[in-house]
Each structure stands twice: as structure tokens, then as C-alpha cells.
Protein backbone atom coordinates (compact mmCIF):
# COMPACT_ATOMS: atom_id res chain seq x y z
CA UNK A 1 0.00 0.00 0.00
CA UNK A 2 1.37 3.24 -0.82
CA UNK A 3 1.59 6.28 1.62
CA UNK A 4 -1.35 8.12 -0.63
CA UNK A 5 -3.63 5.13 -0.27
CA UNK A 6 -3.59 4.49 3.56
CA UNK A 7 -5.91 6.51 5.87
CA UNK A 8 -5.25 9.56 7.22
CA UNK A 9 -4.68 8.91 11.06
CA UNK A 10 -5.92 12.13 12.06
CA UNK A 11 -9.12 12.43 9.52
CA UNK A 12 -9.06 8.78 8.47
CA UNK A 13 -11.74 6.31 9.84
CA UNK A 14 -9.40 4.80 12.24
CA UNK A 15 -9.51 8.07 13.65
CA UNK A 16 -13.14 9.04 13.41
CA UNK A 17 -13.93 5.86 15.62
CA UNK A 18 -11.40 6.75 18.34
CA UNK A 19 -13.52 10.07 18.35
CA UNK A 20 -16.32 8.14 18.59
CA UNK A 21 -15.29 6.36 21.40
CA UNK A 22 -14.13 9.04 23.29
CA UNK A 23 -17.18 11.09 22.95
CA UNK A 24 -19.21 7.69 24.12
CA UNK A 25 -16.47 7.70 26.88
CA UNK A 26 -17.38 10.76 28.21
CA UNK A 27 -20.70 11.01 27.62
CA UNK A 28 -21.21 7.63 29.75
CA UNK A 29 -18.87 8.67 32.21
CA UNK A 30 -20.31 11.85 32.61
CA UNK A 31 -23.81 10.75 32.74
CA UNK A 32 -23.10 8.05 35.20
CA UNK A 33 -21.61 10.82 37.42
CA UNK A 34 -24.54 13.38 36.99
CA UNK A 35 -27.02 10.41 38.10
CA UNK A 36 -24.90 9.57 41.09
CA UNK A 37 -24.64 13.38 42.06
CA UNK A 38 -28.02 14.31 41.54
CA UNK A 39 -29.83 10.84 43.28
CA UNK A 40 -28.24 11.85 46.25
CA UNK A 41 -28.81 15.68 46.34
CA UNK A 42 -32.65 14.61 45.03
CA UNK A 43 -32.79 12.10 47.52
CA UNK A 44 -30.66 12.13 50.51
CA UNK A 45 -31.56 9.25 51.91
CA UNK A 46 -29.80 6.76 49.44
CA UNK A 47 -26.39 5.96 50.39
CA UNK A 48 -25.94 2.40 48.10
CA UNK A 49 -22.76 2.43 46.99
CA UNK A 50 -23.07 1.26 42.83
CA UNK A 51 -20.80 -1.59 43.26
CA UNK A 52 -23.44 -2.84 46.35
CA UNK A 53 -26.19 -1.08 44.00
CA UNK A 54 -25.14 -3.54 40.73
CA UNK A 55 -24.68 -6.72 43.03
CA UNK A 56 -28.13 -6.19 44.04
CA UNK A 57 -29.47 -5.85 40.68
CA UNK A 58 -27.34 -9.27 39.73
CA UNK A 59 -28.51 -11.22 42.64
CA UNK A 60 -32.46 -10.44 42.35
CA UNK A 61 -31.70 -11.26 38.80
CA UNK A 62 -29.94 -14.79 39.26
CA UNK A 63 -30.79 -15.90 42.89
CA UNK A 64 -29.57 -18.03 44.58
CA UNK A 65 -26.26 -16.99 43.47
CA UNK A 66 -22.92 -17.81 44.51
CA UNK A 67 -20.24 -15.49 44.97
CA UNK A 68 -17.77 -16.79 42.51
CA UNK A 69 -21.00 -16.62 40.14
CA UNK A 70 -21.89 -13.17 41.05
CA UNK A 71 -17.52 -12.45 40.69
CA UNK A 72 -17.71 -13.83 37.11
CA UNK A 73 -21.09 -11.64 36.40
CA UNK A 74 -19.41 -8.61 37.50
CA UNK A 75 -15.72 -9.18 36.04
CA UNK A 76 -14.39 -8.79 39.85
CA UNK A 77 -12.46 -10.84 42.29
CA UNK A 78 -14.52 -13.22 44.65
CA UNK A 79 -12.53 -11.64 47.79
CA UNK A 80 -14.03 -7.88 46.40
CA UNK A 81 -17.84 -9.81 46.53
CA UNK A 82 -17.19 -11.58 49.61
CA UNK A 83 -16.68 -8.47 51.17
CA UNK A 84 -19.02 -6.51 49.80
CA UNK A 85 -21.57 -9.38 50.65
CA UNK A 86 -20.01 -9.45 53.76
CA UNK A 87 -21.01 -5.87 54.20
CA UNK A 88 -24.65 -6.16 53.05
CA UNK A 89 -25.54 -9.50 54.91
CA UNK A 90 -24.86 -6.58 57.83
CA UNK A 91 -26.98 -4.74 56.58
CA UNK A 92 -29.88 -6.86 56.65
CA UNK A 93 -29.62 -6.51 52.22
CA UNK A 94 -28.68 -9.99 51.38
CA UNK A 95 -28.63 -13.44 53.55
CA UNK A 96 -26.13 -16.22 52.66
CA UNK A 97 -27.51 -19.97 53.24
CA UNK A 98 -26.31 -23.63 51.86
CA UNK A 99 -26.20 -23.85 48.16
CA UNK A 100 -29.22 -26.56 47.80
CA UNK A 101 -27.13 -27.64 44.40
CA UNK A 102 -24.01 -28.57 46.62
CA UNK A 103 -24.48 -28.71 50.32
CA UNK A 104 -20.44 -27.60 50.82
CA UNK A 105 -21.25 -24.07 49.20
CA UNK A 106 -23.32 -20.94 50.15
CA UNK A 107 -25.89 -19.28 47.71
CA UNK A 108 -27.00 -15.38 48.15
CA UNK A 109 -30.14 -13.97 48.24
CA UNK A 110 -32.26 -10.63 48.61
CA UNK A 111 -33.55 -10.00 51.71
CA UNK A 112 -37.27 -8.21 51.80
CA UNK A 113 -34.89 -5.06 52.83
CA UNK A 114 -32.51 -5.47 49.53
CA UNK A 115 -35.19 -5.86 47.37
CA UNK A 116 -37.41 -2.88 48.71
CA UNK A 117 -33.92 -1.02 48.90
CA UNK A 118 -33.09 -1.81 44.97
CA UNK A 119 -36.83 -1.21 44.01
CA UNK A 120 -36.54 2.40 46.05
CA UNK A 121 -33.19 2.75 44.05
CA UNK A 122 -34.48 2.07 40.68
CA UNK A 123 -37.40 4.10 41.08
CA UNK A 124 -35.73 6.97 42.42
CA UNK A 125 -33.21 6.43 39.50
CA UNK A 126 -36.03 6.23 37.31
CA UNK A 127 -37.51 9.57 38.33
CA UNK A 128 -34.20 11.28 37.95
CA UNK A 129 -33.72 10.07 34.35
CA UNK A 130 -37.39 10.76 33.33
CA UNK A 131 -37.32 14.74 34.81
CA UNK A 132 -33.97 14.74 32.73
CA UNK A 133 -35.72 13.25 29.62
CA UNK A 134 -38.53 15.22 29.59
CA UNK A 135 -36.82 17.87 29.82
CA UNK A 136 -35.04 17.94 26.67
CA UNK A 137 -36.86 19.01 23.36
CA UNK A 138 -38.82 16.16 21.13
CA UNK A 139 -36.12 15.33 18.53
CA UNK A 140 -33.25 14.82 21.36
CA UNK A 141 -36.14 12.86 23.34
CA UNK A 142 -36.18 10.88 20.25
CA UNK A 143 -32.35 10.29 19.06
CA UNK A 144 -31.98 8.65 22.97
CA UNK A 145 -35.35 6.19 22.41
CA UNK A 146 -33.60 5.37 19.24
CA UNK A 147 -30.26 5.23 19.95
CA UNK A 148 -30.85 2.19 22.77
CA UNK A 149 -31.09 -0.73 20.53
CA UNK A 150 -27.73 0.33 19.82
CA UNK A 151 -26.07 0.89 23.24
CA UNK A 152 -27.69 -2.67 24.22
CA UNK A 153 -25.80 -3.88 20.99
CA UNK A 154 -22.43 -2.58 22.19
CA UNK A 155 -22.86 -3.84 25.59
CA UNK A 156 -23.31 -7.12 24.46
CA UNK A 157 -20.24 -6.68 22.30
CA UNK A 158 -17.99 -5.72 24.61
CA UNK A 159 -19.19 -9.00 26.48
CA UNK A 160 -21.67 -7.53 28.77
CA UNK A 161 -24.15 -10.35 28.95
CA UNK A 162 -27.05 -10.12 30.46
CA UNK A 163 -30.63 -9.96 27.74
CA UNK A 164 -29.95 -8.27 24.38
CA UNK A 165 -33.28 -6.03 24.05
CA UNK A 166 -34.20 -5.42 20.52
């Protein structure tokens, strides 16, 4: 390939997907930060952690669970789960009880307090996001509605899981 015929790095497509990327970067990053920030000015009284917050969500989704099932769901070392399940059995969130598949291991559940504390999360999430939606003009409304397919689409290819929505 000669020098003419190879892409431009800094107009080339190579390049327009890195600028892609970054923009989806920050714009995730940033709205991930905005929710955080505003949940807890809007509502003061939730203090979940995300990492407790998105254990929650995976064990109401797949319980039982164990914690070196719940590790591989969330891509982090079973010591980091064990401890945070550690914390939240404390906290009356989750309970840990013999695994009914194989007596010598422990399965996790929801407590009636984790699940009324992740439904009170998501809802007050929910809220957040729909002020913030409605507040934006029709067409941006629209380009977000639209643009989910594809952000479910990317999850799944950057391998993660869970139910590809259509």
C-alpha cells in the first residue's frame, strides 16, 4: 500500500472511531456521574454504593447466586464480593444460606430489605432520568429512544451479557 492510499490517522476512519469512542467515553462517564450526584442531592436518603447497587441488581436477577458466580457476572475478584456481601448480609440486604445444588457451598439472596432497597433505588433512578428526559426538546427525546437498541448492541459486544433487548 502506498503512503497516498492508507488513511489519514488524524481524519481517516481509524480516527473518526477513536472520536467516537471518546465522545461515548465521556458522555457515559459523565452521565453516570450526573445520576450519582443528583440521586443523592434529590434524595438524601440513598447511600448504596453502585458496586453494592449492581450486586443487588445481579442477585435479584440470578438468585440463589454464589459469589464466585456473582464475581464472574461482575468481572471482579470473589474476595471484592465476599466483602461486599459481607457488608450487606450486615446490613440486613442480602442473607447467605447452603447452596441446595451442593451442600459444601453458600448461595445469596435478597432480603425483603434489599429488594425494597433496589426497588426504592431504581425508582428513584427512574424519576431522575425521566425529569432529565422530559426535559429535553422532542427530537433529542427521540435520538436517545432510538439510539438504545444500539447501546444494548455494544454492551453485548464488549461482552456484557445479560438480555440483548431489541
Amino acid at each position: 500500500m502506498s503512503p497516498r492510499t492508507r488513511p489519514d490517522p488524524l481524519t481517516g476512519p481509524s480516527h473518526e472511531a477513536a472520536s467516537d469512542a471518546r465522545q461515548l467515553t465521556e458522555a457515559v462517564t459523565r452521565l453516570r456521574r450526573a445520576l450519582r450526584t443528583s440521586i443523592r442531592t434529590d434524595y438524601p436518603w440513598e447511600q448504596l454504593p453502585m458496586a453494592k447497587v449492581e450486586l443487588l441488581q445481579v442477585i435479584a436477577e440470578h438468585s440463589p447466586a454464589r459469589i464466585s458466580d456473582l464475581a464472574a457476572r461482575q468481572r471482579l475478584a470473589q474476595s471484592t464480593v465476599s466483602g461486599l456481601i459481607g457488608q450487606m448480609i450486615k446490613s440486613g440486604l442480602v442473607v447467605r444460606a447452603v447452596d441446595e445444588d451442593d451442600r459444601r457451598a453458600s448461595a445469596v439472596t435478597l432480603t425483603d430489605a434489599g429488594r425494597a432497597q433496589l426497588t426504592a433505588w431504581t425508582q428513584a433512578h427512574e424519576q431522575r432520568l425521566d425529569a432529565a428526559l422530559n426535559a429535553l426538546n422532542n427530537a433529542d427525546r427521540t435520538a436517545v429512544r432510538a439510539a438504545l437498541p444500539a447501546l444494548f448492541q455494544l454492551v453485548e459486544h464488549l461482552g456484557g451479557g445479560g438480555t440483548a433487548r431489541e
